[in-house]
C-alpha atoms as a PDB file:
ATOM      1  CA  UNK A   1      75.012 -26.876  22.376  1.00  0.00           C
ATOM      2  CA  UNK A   2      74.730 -23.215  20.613  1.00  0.00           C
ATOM      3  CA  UNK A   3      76.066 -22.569  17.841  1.00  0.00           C
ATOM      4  CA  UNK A   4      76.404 -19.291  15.669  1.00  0.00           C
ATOM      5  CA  UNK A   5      77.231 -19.804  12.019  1.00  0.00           C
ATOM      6  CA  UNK A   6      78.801 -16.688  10.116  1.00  0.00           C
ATOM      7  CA  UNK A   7      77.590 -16.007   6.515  1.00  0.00           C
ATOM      8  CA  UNK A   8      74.870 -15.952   4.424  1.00  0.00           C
ATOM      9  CA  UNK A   9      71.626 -18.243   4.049  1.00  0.00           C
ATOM     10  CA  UNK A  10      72.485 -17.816   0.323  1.00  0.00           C
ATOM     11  CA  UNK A  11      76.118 -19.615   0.612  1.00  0.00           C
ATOM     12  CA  UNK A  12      76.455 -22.983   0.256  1.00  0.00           C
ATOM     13  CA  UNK A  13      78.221 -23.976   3.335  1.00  0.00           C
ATOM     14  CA  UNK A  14      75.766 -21.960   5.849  1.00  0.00           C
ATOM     15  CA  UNK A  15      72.713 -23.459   4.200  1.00  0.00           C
ATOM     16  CA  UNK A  16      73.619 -26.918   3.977  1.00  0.00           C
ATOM     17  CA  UNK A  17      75.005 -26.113   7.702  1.00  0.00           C
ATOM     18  CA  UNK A  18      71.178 -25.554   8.711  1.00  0.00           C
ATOM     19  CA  UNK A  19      69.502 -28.161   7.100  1.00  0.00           C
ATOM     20  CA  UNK A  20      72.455 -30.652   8.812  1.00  0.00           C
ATOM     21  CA  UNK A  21      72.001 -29.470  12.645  1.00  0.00           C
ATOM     22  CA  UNK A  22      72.426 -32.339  14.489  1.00  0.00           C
ATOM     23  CA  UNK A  23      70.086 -32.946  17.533  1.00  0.00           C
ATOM     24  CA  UNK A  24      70.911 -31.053  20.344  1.00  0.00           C
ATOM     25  CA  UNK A  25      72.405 -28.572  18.904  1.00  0.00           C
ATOM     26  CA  UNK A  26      70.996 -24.855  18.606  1.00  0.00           C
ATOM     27  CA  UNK A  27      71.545 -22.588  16.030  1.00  0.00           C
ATOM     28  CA  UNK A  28      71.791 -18.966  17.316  1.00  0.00           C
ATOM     29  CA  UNK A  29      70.999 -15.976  14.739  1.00  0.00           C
ATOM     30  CA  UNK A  30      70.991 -13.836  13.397  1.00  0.00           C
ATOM     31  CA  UNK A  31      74.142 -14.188  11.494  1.00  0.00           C
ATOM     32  CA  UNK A  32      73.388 -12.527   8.247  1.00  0.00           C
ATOM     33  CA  UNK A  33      72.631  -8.918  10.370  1.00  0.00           C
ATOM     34  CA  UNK A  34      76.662  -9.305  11.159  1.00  0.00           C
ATOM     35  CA  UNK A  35      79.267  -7.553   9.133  1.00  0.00           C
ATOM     36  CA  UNK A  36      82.103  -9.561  10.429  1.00  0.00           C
ATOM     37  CA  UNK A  37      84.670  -6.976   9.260  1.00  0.00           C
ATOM     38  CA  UNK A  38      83.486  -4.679  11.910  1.00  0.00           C
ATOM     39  CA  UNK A  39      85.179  -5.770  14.902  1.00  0.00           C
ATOM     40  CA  UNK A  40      83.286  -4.631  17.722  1.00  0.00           C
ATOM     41  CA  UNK A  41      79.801  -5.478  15.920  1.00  0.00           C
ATOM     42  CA  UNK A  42      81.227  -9.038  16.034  1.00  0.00           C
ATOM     43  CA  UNK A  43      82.611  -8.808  19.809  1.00  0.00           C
ATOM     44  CA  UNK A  44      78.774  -7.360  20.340  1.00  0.00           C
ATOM     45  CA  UNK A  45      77.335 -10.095  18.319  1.00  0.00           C
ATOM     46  CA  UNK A  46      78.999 -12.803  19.820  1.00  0.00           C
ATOM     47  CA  UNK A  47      78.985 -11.577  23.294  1.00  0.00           C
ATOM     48  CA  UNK A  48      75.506 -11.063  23.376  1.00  0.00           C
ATOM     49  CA  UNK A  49      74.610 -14.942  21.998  1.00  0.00           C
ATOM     50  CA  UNK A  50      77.242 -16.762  24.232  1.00  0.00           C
ATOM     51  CA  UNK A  51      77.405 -19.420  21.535  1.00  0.00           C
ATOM     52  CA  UNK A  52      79.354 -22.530  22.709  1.00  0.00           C
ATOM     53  CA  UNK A  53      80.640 -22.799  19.051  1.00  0.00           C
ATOM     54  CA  UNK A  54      81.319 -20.193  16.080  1.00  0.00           C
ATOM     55  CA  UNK A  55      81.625 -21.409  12.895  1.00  0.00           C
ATOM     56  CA  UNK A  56      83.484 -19.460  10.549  1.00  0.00           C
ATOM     57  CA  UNK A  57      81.571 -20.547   7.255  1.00  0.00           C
ATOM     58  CA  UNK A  58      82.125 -16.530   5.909  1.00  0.00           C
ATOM     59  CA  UNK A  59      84.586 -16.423   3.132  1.00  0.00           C
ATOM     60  CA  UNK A  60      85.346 -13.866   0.256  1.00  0.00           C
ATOM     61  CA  UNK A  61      86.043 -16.456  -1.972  1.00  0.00           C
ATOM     62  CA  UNK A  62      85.672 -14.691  -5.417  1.00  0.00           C
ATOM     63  CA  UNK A  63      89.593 -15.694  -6.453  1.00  0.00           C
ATOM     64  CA  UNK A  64      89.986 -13.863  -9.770  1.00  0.00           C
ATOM     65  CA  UNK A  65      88.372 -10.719  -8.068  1.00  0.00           C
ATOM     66  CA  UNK A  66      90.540 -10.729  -4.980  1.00  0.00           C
ATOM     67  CA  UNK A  67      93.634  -9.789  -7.479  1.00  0.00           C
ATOM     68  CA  UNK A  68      92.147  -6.514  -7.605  1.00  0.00           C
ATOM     69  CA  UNK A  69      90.851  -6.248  -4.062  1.00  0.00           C
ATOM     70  CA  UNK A  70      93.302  -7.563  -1.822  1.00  0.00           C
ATOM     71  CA  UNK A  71      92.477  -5.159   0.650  1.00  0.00           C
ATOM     72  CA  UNK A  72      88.570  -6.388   0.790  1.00  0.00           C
ATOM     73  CA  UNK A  73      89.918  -9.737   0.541  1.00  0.00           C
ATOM     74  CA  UNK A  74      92.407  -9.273   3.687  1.00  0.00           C
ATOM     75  CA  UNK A  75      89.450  -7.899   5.615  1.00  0.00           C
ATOM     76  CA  UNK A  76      86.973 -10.875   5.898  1.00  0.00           C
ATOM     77  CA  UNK A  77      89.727 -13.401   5.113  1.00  0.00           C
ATOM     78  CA  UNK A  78      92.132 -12.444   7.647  1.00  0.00           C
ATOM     79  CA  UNK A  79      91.010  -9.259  10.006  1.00  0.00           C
ATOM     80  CA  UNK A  80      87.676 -10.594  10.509  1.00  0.00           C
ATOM     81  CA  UNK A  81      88.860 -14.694  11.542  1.00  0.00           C
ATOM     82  CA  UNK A  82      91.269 -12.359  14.337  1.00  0.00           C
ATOM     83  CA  UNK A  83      87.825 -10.528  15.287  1.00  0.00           C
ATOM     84  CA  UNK A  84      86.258 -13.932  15.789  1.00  0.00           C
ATOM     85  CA  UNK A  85      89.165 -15.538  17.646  1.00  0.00           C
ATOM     86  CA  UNK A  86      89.243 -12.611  20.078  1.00  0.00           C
ATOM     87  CA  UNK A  87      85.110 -12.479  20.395  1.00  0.00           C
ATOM     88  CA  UNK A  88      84.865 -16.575  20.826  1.00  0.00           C
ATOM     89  CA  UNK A  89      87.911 -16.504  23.369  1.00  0.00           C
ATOM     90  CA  UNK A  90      86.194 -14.043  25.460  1.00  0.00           C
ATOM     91  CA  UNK A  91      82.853 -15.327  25.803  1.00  0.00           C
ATOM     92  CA  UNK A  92      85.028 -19.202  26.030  1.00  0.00           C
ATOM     93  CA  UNK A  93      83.259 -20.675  22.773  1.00  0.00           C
ATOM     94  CA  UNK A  94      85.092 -23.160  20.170  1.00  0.00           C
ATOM     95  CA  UNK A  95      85.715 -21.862  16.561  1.00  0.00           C
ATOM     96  CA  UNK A  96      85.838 -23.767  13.321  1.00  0.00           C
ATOM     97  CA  UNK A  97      87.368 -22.320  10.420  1.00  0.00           C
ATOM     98  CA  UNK A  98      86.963 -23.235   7.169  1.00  0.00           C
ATOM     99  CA  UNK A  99      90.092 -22.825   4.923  1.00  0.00           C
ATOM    100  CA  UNK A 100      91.301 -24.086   1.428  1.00  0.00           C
ATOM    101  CA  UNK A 101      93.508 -25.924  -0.567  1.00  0.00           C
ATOM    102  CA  UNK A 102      94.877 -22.879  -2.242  1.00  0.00           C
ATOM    103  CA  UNK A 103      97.178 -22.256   1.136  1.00  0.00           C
ATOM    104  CA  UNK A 104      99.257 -24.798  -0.571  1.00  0.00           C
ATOM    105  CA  UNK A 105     101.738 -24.018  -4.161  1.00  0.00           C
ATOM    106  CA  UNK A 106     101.737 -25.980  -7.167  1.00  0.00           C
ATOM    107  CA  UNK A 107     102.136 -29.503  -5.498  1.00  0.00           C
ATOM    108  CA  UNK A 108     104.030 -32.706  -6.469  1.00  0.00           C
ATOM    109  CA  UNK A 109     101.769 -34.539  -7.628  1.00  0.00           C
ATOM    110  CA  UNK A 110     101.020 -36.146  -3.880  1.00  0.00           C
ATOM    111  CA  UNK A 111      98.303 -35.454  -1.606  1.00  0.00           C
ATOM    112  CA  UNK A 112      99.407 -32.297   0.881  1.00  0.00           C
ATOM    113  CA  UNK A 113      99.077 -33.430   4.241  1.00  0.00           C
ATOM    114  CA  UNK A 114      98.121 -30.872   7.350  1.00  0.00           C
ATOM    115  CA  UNK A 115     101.278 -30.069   8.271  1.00  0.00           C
ATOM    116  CA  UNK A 116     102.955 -29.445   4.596  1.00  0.00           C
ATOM    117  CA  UNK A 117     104.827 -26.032   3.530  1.00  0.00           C
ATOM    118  CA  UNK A 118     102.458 -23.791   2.404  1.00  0.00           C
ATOM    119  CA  UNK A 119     103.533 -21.457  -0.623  1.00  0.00           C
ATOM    120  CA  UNK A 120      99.860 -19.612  -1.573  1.00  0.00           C
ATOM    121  CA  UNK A 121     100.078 -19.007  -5.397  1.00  0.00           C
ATOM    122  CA  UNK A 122      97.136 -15.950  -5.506  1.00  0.00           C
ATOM    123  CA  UNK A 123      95.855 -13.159  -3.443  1.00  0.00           C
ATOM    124  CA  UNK A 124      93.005 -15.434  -2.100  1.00  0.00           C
ATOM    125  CA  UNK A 125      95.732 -17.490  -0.890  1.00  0.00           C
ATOM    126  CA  UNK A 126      97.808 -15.440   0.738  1.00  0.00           C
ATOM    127  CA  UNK A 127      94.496 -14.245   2.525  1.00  0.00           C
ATOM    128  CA  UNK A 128      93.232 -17.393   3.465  1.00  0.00           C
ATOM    129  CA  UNK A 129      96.977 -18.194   4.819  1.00  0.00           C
ATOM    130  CA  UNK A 130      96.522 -15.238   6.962  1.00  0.00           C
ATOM    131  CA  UNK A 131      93.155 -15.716   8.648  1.00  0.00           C
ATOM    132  CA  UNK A 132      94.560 -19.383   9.033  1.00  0.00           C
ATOM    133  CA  UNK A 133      97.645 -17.918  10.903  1.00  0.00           C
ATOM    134  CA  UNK A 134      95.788 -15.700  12.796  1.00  0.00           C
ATOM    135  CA  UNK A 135      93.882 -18.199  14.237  1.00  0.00           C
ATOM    136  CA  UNK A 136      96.334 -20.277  15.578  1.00  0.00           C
ATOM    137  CA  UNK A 137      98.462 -17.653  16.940  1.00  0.00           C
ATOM    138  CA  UNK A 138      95.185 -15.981  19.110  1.00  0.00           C
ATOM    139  CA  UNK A 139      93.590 -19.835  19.776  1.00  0.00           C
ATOM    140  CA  UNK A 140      95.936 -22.457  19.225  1.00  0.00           C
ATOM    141  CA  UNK A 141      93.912 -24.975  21.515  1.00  0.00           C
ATOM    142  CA  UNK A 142      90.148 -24.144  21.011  1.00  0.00           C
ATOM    143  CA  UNK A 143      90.180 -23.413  17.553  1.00  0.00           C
ATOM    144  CA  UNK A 144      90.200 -26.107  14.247  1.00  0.00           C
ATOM    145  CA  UNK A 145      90.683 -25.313  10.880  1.00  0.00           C
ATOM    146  CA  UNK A 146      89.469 -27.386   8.159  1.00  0.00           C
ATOM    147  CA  UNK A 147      90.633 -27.003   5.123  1.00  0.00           C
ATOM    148  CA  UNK A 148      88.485 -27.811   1.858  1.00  0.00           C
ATOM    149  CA  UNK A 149      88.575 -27.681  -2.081  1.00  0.00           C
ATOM    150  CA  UNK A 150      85.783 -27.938  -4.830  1.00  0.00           C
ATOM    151  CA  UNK A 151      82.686 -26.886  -2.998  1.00  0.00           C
ATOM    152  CA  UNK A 152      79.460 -27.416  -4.831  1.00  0.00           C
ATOM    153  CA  UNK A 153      75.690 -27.627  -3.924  1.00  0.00           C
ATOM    154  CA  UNK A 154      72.058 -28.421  -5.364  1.00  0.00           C
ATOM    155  CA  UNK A 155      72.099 -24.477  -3.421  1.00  0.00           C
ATOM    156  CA  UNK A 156      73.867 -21.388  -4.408  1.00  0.00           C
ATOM    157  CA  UNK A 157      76.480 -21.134  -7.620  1.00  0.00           C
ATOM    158  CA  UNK A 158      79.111 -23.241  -8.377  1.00  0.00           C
ATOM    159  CA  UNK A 159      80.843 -25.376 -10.815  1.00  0.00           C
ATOM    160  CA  UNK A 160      78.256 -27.829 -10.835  1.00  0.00           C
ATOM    161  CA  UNK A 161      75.237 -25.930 -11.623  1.00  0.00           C
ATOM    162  CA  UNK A 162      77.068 -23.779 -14.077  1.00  0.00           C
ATOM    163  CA  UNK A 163      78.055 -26.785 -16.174  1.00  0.00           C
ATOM    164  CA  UNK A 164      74.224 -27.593 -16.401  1.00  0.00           C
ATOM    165  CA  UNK A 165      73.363 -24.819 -17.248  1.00  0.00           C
ATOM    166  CA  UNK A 166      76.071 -24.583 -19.773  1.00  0.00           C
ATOM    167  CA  UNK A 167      75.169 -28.224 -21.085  1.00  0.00           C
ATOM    168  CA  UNK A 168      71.631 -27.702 -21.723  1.00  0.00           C
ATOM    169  CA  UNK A 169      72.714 -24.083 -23.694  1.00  0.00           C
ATOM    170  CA  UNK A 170      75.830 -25.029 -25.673  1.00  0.00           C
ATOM    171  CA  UNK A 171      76.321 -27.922 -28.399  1.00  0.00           C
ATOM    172  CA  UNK A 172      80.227 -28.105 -26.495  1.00  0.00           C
ATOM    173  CA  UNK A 173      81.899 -26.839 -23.534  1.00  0.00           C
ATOM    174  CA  UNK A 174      85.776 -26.557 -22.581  1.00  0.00           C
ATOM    175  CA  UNK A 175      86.673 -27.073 -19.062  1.00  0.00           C
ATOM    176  CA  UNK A 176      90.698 -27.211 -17.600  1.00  0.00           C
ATOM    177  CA  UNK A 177      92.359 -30.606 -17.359  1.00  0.00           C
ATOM    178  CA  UNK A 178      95.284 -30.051 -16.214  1.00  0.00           C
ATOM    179  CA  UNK A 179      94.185 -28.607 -12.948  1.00  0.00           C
ATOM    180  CA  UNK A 180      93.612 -31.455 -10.377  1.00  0.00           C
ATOM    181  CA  UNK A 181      91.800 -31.747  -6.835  1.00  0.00           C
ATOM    182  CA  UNK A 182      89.008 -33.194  -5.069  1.00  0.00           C
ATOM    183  CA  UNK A 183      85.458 -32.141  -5.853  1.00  0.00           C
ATOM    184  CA  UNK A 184      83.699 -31.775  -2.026  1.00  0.00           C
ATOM    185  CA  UNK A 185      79.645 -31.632  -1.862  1.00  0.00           C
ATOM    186  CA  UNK A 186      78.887 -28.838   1.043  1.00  0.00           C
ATOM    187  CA  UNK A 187      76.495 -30.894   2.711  1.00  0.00           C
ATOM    188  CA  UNK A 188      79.060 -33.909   3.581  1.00  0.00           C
ATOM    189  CA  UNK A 189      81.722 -30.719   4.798  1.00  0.00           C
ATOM    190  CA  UNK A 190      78.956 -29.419   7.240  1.00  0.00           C
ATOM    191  CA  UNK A 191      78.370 -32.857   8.509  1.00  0.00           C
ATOM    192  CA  UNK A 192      82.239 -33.098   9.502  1.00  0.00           C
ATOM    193  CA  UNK A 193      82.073 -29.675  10.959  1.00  0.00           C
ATOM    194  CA  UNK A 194      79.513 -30.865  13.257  1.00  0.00           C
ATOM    195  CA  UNK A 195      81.200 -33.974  14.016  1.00  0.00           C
ATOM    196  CA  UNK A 196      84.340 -31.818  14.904  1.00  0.00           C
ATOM    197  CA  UNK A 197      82.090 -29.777  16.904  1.00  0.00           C
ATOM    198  CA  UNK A 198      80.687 -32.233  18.728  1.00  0.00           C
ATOM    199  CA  UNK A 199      84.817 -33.499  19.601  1.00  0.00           C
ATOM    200  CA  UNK A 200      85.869 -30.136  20.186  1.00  0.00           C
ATOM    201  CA  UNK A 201      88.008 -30.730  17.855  1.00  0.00           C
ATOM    202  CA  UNK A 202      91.471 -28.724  17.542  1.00  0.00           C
ATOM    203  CA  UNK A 203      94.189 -28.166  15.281  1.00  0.00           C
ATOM    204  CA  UNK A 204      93.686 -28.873  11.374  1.00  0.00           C
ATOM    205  CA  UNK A 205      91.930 -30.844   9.555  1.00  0.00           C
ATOM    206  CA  UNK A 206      91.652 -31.423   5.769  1.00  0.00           C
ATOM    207  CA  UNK A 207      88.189 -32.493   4.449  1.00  0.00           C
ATOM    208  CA  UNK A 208      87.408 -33.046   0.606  1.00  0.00           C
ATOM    209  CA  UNK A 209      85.338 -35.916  -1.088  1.00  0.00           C
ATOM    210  CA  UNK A 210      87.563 -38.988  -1.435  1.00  0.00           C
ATOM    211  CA  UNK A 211      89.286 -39.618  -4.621  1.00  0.00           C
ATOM    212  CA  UNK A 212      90.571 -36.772  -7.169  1.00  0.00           C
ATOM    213  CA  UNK A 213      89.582 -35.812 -10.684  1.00  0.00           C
ATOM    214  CA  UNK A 214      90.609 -32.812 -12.600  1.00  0.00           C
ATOM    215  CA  UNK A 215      87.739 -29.816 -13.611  1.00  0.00           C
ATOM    216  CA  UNK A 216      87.835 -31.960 -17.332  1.00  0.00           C
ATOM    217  CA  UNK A 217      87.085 -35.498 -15.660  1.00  0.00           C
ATOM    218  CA  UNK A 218      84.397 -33.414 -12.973  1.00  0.00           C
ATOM    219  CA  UNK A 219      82.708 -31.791 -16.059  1.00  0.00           C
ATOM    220  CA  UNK A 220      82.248 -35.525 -17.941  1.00  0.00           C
ATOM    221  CA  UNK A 221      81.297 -36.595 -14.308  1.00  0.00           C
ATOM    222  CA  UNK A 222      78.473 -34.026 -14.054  1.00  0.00           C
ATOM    223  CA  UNK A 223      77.415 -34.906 -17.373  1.00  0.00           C
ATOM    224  CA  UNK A 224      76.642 -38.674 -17.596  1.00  0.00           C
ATOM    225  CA  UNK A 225      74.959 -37.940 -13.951  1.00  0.00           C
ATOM    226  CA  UNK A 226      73.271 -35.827 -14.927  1.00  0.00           C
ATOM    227  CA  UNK A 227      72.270 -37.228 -18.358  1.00  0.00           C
ATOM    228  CA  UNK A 228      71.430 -40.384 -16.379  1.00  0.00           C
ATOM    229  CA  UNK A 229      68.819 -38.243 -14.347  1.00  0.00           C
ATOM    230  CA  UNK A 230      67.072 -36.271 -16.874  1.00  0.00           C
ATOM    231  CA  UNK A 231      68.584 -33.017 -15.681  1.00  0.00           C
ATOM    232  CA  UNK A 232      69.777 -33.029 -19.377  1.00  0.00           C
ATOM    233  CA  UNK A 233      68.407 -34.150 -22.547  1.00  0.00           C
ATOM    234  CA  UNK A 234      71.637 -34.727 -25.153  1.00  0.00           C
ATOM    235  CA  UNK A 235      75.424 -35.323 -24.727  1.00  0.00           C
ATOM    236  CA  UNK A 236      77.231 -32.347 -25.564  1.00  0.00           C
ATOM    237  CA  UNK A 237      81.019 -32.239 -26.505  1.00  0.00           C
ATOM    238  CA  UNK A 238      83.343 -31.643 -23.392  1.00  0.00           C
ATOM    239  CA  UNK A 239      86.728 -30.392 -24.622  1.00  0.00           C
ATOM    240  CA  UNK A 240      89.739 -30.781 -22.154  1.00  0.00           C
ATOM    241  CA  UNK A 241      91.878 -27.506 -22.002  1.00  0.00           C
ATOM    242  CA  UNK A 242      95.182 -26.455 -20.098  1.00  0.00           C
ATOM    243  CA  UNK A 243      95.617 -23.984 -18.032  1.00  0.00           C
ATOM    244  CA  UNK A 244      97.824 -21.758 -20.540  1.00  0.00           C
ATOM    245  CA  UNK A 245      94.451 -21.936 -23.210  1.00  0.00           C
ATOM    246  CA  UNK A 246      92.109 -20.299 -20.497  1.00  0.00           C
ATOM    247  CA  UNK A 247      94.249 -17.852 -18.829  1.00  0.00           C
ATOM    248  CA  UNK A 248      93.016 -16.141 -15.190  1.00  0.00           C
ATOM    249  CA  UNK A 249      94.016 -13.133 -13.468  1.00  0.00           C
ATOM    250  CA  UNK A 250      94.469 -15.637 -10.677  1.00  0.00           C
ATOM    251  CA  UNK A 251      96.893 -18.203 -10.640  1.00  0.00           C
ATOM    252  CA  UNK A 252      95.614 -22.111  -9.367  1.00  0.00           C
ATOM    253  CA  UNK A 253      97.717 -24.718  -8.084  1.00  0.00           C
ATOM    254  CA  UNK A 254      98.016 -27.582 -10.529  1.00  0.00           C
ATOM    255  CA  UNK A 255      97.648 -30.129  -7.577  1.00  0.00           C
ATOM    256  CA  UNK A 256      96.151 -29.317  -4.946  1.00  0.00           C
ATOM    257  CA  UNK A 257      94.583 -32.629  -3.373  1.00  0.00           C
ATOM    258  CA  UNK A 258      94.677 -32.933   0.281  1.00  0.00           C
ATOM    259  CA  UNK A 259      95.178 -35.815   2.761  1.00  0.00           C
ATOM    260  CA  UNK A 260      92.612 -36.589   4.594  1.00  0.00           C
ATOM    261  CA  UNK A 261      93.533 -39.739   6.378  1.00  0.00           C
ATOM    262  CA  UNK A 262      94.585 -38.194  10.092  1.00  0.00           C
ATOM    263  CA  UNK A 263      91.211 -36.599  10.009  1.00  0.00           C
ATOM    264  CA  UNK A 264      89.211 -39.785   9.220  1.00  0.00           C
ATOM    265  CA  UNK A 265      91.339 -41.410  11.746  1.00  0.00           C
ATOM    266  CA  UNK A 266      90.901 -38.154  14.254  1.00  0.00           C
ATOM    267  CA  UNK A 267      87.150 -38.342  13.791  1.00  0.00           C
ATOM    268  CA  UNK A 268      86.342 -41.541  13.063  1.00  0.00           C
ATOM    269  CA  UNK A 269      84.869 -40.465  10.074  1.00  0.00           C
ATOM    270  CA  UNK A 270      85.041 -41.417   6.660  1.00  0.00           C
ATOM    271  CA  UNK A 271      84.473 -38.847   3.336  1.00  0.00           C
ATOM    272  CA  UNK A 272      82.065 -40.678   0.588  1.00  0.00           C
ATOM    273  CA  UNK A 273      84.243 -41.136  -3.035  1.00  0.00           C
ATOM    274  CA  UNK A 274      83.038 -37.559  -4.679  1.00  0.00           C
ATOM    275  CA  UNK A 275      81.576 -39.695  -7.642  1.00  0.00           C
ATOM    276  CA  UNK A 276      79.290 -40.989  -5.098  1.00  0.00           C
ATOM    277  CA  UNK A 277      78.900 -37.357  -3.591  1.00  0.00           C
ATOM    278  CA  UNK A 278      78.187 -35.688  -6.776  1.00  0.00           C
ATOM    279  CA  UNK A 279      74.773 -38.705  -8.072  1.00  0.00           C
ATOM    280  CA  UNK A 280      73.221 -37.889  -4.320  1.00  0.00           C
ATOM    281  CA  UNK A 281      73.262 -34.074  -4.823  1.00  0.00           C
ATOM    282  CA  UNK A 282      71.754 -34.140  -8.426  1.00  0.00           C
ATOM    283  CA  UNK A 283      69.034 -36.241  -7.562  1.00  0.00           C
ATOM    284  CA  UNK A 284      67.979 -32.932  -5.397  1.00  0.00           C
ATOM    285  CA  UNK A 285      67.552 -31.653  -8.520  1.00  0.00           C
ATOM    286  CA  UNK A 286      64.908 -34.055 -10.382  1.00  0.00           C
END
């Protein structure tokens, strides 16, 4: 099987993508040459590789930022997933999108299952909603999108290597509690974007580490891991903090955990608690 990932060696998602390729599987580059908002370099791109599957691991995911730059935001969130659609239709290859949580509003305090109203809260959102739609309106039968929450890596930035850093700087750190989701290590969501491959999966999907936590109970997480490891030397005060005491120019769901059981049941595959996630990535770390 080829396959030809979109994004950048330096995201999380691509690289753990790489280092995950199953056997018999081929990874066709060069991805990070392609601008996927330019439509015909993409139709050229993909055209020219023939992949048997595209996956869609390019995101402009920078949410505060995208309330001043919808229109960037729109154009790899949305226009470019349509370019794909159209390019992996043509040359008859199966596309996997990821998407996110933040399709979803505020929440009830229940997991959102695939199929639940979506009410996008931010600009990033409403993009992501977009590219989503787009998708199944130009491939509604070769086509899955999975959608994800938390993301974090031993590579690239993210929550968890921020608080590290942040730990071994600062006597004290404050981090949201009353924001709550499911923290979801990169390399476990390339390893069920393979397995979907491998199905041909279609439809949606929601994949997340199992359990739930808010960014306070991650952060105290990270720590005692982390302390436990050597990664740092001294306990530092963690200070829990609502949403109203750390204000953002983007709005975030309050609850925003997803279901996952139709797609452990669909692929026969289970997601490891994210407590367990989180103590295997740090020990890539040491």
């Amino acid at each position: 099987m080829k396959a030809f990932i979109t994004g950048s060696s330096r995201g999380q998602l691509y690289w753990e993508l790489e280092r995950t390729v199953p056997d018999g599987v081929e990874i066709v580059h060069p991805a990070e040459r392609l601008d996927i908002t330019d439509d015909e370099a993409v139709r050229s791109m993909i055209d020219g590789l023939k992949p048997d599957v595209v996956i869609n691991a390019a995101a402009y995911t920078a949410v505060d930022k995208a309330e001043s730059e919808p229109e960037q935001a729109m154009a790899v969130n949305a226009a470019a997933v349509e370019s794909l659609a159209r390019a992996s239709t043509a040359c008859g290859a199966h596309l996997l999108h990821v998407s996110t949580d933040f399709v979803f509003g505020q929440g009830r305090g229940v997991p959102f299952p695939e199929d639940a109203e979506v009410a996008p809260v931010s600009v990033y959102g409403k993009t992501k909603l977009a590219g989503e739609q787009a998708l199944r309106r130009l491939m509604p039968d070769t086509s899955l999108c999975v959608r994800t929450a938390w993301v974090y890596s031993s590579h690239g930035n993210n929550f968890v290597k921020t608080m590290l850093r942040l730990m071994n700087e600062r006597g004290e750190v404050g981090v949201i509690a009353d924001q709550i989701g499911s923290p979801t290590w990169a390399n476990s969501l390339a390893g069920a974007l393979w397995h979907a491959a491998s199905r041909r999966a279609s439809g949606t999907m929601h994949w997340t580490g199992a359990g739930v936590a808010s960014w306070y109970d991650f952060a105290v997480a990270i720590q005692e891991e982390a302390q436990s490891l050597g990664l740092i030397d001294r306990a530092v005060v963690v200070n829990p903090l609502t949403t109203e005491q750390y204000p953002t120019p983007a709005a975030r769901p309050h609850y925003s955990v997803l279901e996952l059981t139709r797609t452990w049941q669909a692929l026969d595959l289970r997601a490891e608690h994210w407590r367990n996630d989180l103590r295997t990535m740090l020990k890539e770390l040491t």
